[in-house]
C-alpha atoms as a PDB file:
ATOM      1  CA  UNK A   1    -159.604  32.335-231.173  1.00  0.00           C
ATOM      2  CA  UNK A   2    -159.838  29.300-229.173  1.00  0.00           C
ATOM      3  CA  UNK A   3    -158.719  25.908-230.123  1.00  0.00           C
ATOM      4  CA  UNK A   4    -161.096  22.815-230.507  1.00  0.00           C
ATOM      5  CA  UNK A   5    -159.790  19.784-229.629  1.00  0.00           C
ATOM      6  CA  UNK A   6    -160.139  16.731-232.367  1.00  0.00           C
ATOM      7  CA  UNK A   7    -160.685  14.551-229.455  1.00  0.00           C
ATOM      8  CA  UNK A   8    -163.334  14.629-227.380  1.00  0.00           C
ATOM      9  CA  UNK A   9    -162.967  13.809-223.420  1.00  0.00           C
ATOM     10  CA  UNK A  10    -165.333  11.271-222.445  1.00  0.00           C
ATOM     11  CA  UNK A  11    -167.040  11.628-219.260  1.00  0.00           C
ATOM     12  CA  UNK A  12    -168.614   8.578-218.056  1.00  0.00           C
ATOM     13  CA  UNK A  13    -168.234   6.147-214.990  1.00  0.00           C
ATOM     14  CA  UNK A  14    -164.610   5.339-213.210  1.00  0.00           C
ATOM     15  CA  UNK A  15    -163.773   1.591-213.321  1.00  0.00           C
ATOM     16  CA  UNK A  16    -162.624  -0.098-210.470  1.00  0.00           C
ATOM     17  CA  UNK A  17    -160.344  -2.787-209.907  1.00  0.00           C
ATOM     18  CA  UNK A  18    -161.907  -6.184-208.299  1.00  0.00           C
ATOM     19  CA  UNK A  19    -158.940  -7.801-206.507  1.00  0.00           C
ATOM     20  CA  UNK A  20    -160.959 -10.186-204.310  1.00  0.00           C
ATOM     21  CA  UNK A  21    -160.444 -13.270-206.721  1.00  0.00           C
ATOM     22  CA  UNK A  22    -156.319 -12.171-206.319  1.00  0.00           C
ATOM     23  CA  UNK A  23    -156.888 -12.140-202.916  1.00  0.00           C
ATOM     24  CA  UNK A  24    -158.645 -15.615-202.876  1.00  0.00           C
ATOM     25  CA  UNK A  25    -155.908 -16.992-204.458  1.00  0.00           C
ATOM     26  CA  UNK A  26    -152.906 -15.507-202.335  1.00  0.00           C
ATOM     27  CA  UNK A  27    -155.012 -16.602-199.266  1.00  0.00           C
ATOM     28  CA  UNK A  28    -155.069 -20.047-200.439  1.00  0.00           C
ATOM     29  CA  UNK A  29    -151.387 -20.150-201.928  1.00  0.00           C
ATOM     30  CA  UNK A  30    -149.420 -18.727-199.341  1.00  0.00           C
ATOM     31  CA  UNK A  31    -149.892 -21.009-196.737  1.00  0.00           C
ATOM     32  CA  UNK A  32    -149.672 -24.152-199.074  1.00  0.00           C
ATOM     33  CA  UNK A  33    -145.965 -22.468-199.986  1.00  0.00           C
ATOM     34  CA  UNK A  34    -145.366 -22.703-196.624  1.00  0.00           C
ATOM     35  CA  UNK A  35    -146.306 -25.686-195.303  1.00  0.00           C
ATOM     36  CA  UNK A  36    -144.506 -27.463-198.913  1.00  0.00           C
ATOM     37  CA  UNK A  37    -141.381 -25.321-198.031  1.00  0.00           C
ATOM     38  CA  UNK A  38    -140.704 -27.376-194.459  1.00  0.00           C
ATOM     39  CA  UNK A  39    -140.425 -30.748-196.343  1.00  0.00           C
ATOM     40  CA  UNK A  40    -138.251 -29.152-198.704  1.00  0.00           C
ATOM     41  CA  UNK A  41    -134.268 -30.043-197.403  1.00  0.00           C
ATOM     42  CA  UNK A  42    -130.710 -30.608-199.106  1.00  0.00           C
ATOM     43  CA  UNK A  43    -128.294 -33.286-198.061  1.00  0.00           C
ATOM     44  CA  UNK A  44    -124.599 -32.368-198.523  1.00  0.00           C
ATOM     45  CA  UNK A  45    -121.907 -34.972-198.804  1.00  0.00           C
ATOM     46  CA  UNK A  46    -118.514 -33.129-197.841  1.00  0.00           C
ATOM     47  CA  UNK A  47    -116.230 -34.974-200.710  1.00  0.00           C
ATOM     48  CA  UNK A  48    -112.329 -35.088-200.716  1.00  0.00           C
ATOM     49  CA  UNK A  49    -109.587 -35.674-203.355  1.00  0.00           C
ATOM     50  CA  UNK A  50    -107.689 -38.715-202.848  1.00  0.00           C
ATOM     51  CA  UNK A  51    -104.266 -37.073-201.871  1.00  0.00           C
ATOM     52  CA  UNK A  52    -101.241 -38.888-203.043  1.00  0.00           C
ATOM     53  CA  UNK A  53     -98.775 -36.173-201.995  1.00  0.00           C
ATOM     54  CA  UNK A  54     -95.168 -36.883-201.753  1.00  0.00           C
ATOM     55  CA  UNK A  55     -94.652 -34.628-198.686  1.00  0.00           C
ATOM     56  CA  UNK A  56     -94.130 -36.275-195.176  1.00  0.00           C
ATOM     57  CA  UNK A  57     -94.589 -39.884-195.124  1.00  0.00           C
ATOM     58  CA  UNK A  58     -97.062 -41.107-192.594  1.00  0.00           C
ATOM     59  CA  UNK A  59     -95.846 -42.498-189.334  1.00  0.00           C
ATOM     60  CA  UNK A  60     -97.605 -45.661-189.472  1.00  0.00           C
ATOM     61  CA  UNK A  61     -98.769 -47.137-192.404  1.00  0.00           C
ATOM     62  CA  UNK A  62    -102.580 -47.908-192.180  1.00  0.00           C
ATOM     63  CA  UNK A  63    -105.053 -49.778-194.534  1.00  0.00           C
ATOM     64  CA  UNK A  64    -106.270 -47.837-197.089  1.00  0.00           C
ATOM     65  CA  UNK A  65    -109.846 -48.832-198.507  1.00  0.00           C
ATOM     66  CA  UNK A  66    -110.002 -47.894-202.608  1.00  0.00           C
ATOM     67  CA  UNK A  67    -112.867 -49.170-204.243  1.00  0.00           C
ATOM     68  CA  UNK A  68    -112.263 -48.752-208.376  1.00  0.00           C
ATOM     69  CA  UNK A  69    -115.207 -48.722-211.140  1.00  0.00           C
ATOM     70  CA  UNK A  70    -114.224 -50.322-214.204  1.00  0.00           C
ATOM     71  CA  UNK A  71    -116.212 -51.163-217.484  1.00  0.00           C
ATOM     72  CA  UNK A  72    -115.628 -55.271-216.638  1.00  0.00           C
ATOM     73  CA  UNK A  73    -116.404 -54.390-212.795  1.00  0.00           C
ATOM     74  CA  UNK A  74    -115.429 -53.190-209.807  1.00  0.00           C
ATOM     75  CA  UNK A  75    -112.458 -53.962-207.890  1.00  0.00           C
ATOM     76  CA  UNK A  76    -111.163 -53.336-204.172  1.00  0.00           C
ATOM     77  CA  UNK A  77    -107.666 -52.200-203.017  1.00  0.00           C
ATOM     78  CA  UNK A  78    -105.553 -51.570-200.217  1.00  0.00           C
ATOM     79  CA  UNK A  79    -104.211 -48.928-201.751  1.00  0.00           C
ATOM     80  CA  UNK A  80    -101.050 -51.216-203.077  1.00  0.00           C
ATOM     81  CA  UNK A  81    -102.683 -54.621-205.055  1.00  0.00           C
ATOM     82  CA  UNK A  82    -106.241 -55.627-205.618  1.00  0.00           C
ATOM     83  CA  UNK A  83    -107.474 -57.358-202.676  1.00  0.00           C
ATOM     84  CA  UNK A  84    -111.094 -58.630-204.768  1.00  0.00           C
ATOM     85  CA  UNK A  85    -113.130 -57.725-207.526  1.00  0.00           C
ATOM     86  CA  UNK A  86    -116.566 -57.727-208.155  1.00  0.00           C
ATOM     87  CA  UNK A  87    -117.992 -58.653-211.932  1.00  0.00           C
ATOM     88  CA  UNK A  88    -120.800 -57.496-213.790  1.00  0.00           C
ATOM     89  CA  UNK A  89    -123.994 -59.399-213.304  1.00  0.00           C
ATOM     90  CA  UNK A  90    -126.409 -58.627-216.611  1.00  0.00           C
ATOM     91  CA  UNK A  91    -124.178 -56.060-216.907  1.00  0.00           C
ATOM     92  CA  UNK A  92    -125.260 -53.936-214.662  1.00  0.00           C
ATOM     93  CA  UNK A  93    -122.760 -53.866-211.300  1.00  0.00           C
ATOM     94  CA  UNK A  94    -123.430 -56.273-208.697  1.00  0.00           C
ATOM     95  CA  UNK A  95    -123.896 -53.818-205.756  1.00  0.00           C
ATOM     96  CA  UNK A  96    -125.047 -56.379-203.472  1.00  0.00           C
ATOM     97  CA  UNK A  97    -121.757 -58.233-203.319  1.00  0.00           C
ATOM     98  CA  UNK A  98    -119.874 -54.989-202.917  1.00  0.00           C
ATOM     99  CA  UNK A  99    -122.000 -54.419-200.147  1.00  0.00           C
ATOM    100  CA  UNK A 100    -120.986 -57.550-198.238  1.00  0.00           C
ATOM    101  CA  UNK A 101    -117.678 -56.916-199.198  1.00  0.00           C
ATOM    102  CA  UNK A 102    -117.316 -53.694-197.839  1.00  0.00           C
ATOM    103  CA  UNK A 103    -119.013 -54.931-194.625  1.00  0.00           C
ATOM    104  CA  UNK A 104    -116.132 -57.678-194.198  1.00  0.00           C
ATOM    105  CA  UNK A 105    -113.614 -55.071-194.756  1.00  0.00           C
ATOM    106  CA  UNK A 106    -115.476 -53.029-192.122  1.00  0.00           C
ATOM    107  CA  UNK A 107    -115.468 -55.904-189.364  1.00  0.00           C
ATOM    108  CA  UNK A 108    -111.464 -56.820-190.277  1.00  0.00           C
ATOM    109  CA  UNK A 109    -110.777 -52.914-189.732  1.00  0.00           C
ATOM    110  CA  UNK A 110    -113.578 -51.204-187.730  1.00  0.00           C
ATOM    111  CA  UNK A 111    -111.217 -48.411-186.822  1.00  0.00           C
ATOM    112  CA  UNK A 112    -111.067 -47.566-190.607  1.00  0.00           C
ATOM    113  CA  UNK A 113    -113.377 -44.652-191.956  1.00  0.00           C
ATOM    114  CA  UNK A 114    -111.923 -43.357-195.392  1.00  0.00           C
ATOM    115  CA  UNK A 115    -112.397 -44.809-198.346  1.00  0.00           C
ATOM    116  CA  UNK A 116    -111.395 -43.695-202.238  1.00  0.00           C
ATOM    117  CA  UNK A 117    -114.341 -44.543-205.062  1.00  0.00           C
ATOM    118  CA  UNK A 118    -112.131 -44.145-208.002  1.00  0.00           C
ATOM    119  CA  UNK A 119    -114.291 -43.712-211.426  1.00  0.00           C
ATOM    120  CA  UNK A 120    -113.288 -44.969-215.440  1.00  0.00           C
ATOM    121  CA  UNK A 121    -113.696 -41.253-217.447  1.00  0.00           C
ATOM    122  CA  UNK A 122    -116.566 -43.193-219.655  1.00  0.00           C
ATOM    123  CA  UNK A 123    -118.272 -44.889-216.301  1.00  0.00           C
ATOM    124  CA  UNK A 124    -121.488 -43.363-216.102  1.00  0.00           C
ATOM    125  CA  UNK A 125    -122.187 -40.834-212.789  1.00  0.00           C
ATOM    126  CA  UNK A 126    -125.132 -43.168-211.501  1.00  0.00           C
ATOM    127  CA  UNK A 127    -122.843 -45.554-210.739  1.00  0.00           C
ATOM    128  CA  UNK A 128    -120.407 -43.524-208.663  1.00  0.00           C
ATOM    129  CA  UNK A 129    -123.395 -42.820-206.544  1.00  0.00           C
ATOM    130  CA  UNK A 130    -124.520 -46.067-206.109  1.00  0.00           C
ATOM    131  CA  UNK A 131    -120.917 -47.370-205.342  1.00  0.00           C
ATOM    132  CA  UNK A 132    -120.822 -44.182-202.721  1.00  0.00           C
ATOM    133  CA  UNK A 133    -124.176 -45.284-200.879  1.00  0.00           C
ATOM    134  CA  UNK A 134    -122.894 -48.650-200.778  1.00  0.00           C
ATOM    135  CA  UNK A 135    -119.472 -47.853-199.640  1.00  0.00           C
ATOM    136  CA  UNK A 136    -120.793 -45.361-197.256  1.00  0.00           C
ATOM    137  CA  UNK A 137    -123.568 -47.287-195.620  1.00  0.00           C
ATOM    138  CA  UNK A 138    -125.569 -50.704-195.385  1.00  0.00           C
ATOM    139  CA  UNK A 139    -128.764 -51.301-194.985  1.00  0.00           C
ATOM    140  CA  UNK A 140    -129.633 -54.230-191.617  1.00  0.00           C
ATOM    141  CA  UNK A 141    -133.627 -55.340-191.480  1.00  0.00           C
ATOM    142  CA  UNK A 142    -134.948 -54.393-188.631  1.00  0.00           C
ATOM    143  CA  UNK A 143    -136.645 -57.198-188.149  1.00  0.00           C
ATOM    144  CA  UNK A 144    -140.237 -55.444-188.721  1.00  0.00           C
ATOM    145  CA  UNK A 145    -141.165 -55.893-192.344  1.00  0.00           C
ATOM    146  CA  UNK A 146    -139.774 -53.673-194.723  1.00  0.00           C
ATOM    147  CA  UNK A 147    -138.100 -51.278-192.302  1.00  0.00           C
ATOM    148  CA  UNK A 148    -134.186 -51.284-192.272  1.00  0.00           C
ATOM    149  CA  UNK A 149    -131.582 -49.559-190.637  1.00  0.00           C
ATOM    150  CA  UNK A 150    -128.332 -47.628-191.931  1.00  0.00           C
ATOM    151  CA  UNK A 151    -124.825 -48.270-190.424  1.00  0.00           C
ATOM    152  CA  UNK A 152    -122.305 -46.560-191.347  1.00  0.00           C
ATOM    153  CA  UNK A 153    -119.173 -47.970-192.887  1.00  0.00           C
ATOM    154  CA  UNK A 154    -116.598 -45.726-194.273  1.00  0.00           C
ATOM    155  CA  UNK A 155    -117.895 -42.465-194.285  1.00  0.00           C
ATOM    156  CA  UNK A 156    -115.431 -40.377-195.128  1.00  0.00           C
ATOM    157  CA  UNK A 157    -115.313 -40.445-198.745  1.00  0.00           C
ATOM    158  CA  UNK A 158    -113.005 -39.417-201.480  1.00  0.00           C
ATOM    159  CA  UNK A 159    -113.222 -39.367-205.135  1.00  0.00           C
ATOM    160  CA  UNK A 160    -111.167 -39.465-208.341  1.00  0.00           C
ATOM    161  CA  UNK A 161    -110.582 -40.766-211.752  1.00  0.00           C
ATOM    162  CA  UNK A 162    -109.604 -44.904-211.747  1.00  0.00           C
ATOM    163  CA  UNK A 163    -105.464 -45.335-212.613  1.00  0.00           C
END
């Protein structure tokens, strides 16, 4: 005796797929992935820890740029006594005169590159990236309006937590 199904198979007309729109769209999206991906780029600062070891002393003793962010300010060292500080204007820092600052320091010691930016725990990060462009770099008008030019200052940078 032969089984009937409870089912029955329907016989009727086999649906295709319409992939043309998909294709529209990768045709337009691919290339505007690539041409976005080339303005696309990462900029790496290479950061140190200030060392303090108590190995070998060195042989001559050098000036030692350490600029320190405070609640009240910032202040500047050689590395032994504050050599200037910098208030708080409105209370935000005044990065301007820490600019000119670090400029004078530059053009007293141009053979100088390292500097230490050393941070307050509560100090909030914008600020040590701010005093790290500023410490790093300074902006010189061109002379045409509103173009400038970086110089570098001290560019080899190290950071840790203010004393």
């Amino acid at each position: 005796m032969a089984r009937k199904h409870h089912y029955k198979r329907r016989k009727g007309n086999d649906y295709e797929i319409d992939v043309t729109t998909f294709l529209n769209l990768m045709v337009v999206l691919i290339p505007f992935l690539l041409i976005t991906a080339v303005f696309s780029r990462l900029t790496i600062v290479e950061l140190d820890l200030p060392s303090n070891a108590s190995g070998a002393a060195p042989q001559v003793e050098s000036f030692r740029v350490e600029v320190i962010v405070r609640e009240p300010g910032i202040e500047i060292s050689n590395g032994k006594s504050i050599i200037a500080t910098v208030p708080k204007k409105d209370d935000e820092y005044d990065l301007d005169e820490l600019s000119q600052m670090m400029v004078a320091l530059k053009q007293e010691y141009p053979n100088i590159d390292t500097a230490s930016v050393l941070m307050e725990p509560f100090v909030p990060y914008d600020y040590l990236i701010q005093v790290m462009d500023v410490v790093r770099t300074v902006e010189v008008p061109t002379g045409v309006e509103n173009e400038y030019e970086l110089y570098a200052l001290f560019s080899d940078i190290s950071v840790g937590e203010a004393p």
